[in-house]
N, C-alpha and C. Protein backbone atom coordinates (compact mmCIF):
# COMPACT_ATOMS: atom_id res chain seq x y z
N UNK A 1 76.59 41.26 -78.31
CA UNK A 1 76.69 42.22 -77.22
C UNK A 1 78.01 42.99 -77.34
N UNK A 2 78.17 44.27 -77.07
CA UNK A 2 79.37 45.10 -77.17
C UNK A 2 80.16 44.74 -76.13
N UNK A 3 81.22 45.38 -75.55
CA UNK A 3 82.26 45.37 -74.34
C UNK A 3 81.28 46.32 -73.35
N UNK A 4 81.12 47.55 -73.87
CA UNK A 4 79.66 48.70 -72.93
C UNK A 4 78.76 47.90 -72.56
N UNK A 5 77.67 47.46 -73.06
CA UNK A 5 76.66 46.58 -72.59
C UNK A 5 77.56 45.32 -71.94
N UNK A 6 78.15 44.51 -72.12
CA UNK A 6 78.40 43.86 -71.33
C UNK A 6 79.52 44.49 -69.61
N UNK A 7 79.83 45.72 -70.06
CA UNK A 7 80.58 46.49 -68.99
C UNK A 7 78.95 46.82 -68.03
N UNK A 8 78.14 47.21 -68.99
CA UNK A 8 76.97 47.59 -67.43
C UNK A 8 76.06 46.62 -66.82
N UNK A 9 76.29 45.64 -67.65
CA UNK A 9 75.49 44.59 -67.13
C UNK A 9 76.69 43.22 -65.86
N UNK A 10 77.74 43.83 -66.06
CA UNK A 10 78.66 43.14 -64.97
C UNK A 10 78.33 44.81 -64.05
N UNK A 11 78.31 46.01 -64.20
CA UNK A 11 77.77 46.91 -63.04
C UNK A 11 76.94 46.35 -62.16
N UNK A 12 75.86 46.25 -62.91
CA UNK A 12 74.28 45.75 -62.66
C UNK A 12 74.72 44.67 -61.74
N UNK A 13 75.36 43.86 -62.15
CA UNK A 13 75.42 42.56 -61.04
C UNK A 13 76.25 43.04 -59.72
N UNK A 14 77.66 43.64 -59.75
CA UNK A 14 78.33 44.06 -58.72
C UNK A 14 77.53 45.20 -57.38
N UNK A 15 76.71 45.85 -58.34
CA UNK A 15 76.81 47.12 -57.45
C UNK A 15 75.71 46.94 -56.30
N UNK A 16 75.60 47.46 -54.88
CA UNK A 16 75.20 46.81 -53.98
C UNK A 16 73.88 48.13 -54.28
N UNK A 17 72.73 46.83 -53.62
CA UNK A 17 71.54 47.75 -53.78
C UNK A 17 70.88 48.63 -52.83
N UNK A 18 71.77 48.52 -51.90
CA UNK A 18 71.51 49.73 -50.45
C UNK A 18 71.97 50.53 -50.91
N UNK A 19 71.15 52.05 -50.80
CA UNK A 19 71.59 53.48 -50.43
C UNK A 19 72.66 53.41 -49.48
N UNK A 20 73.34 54.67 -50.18
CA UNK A 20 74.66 54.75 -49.14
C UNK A 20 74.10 55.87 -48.44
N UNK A 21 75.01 55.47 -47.00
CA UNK A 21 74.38 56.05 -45.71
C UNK A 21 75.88 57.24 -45.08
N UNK A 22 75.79 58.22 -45.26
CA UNK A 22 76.74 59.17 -45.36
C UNK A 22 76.69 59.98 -44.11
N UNK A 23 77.82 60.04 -43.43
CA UNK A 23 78.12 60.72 -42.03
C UNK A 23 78.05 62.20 -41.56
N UNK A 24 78.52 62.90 -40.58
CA UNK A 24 78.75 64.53 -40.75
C UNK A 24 79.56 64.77 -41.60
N UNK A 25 80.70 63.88 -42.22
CA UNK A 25 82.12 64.43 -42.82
C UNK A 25 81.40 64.18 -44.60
N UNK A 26 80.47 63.40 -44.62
CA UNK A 26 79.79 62.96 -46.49
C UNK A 26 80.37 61.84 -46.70
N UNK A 27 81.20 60.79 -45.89
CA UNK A 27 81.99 59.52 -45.74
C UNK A 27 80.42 58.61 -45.99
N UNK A 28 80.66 57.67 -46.79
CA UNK A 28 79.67 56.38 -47.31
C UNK A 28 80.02 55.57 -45.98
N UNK A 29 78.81 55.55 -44.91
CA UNK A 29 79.16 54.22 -43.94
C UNK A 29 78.62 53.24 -44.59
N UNK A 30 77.48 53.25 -45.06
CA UNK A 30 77.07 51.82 -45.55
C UNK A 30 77.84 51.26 -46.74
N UNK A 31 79.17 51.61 -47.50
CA UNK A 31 80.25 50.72 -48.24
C UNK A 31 81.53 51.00 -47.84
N UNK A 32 81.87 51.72 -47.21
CA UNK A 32 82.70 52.05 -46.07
C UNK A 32 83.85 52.67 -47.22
N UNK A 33 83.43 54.15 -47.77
CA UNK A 33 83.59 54.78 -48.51
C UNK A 33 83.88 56.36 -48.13
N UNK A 34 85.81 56.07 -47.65
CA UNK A 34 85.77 57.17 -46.79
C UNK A 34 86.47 58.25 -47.26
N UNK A 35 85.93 59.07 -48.62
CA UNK A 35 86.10 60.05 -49.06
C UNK A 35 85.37 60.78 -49.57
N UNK A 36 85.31 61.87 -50.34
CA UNK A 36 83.78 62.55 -50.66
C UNK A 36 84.12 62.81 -52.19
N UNK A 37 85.57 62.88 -53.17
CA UNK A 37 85.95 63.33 -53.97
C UNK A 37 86.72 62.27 -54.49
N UNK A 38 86.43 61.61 -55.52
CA UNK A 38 84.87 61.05 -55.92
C UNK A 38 83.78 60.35 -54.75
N UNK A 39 83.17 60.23 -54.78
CA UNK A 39 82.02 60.16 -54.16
C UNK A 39 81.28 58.62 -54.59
N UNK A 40 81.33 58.04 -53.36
CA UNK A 40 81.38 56.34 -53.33
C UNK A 40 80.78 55.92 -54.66
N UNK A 41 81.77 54.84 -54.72
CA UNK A 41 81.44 53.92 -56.31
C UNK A 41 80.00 53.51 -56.98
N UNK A 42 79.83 52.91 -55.06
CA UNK A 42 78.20 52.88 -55.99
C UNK A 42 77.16 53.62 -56.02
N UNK A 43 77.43 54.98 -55.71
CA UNK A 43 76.33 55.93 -55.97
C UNK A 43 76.92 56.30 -57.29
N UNK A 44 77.74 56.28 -57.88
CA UNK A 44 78.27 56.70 -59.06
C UNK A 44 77.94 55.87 -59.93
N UNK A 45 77.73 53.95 -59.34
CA UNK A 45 77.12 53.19 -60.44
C UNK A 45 75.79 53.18 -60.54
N UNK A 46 75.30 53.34 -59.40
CA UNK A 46 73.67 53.25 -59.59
C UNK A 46 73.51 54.86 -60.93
N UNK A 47 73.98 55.78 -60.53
CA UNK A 47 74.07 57.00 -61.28
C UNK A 47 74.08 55.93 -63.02
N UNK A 48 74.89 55.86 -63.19
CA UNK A 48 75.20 55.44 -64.10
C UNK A 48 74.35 54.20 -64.66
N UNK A 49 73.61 53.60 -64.30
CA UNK A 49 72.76 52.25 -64.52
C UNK A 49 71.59 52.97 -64.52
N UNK A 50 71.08 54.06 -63.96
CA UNK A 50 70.16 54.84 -64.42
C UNK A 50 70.12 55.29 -65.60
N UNK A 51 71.18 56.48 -66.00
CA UNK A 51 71.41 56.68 -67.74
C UNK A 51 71.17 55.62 -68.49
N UNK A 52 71.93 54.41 -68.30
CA UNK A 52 72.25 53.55 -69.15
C UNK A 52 70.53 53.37 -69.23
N UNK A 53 69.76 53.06 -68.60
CA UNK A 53 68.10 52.49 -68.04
C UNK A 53 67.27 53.32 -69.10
N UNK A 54 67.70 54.71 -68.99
CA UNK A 54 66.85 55.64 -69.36
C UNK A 54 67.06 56.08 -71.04
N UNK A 55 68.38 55.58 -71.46
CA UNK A 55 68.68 55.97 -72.92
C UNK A 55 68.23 54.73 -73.63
């Protein structure tokens, strides 16, 4: 196994499997993710565990 594959497969385990639930301001309430720039972790990992899924 590489350091990559084993980097997305420790993703895979961390990243929480609820949709994030985003306010009037674009603030993540459901990981309590209160900025918009970058834009909560785990929509960025699920993002990313998708590619990884799909290549």
């Amino acid at each position: 196994m590489t350091a990559a594959s084993d980097a997305i497969e420790v993703l895979r385990d961390l990243v929480d499997p609820d949709d994030c639930y985003y306010d009037h301001h674009g603030y993540c309430q459901a990981h309590g993710w209160f900025d918009t720039n970058p834009p909560c972790p785990h929509a960025r990992a699920k993002k990313l565990l998708a590619e990884a899924d799909a290549a």
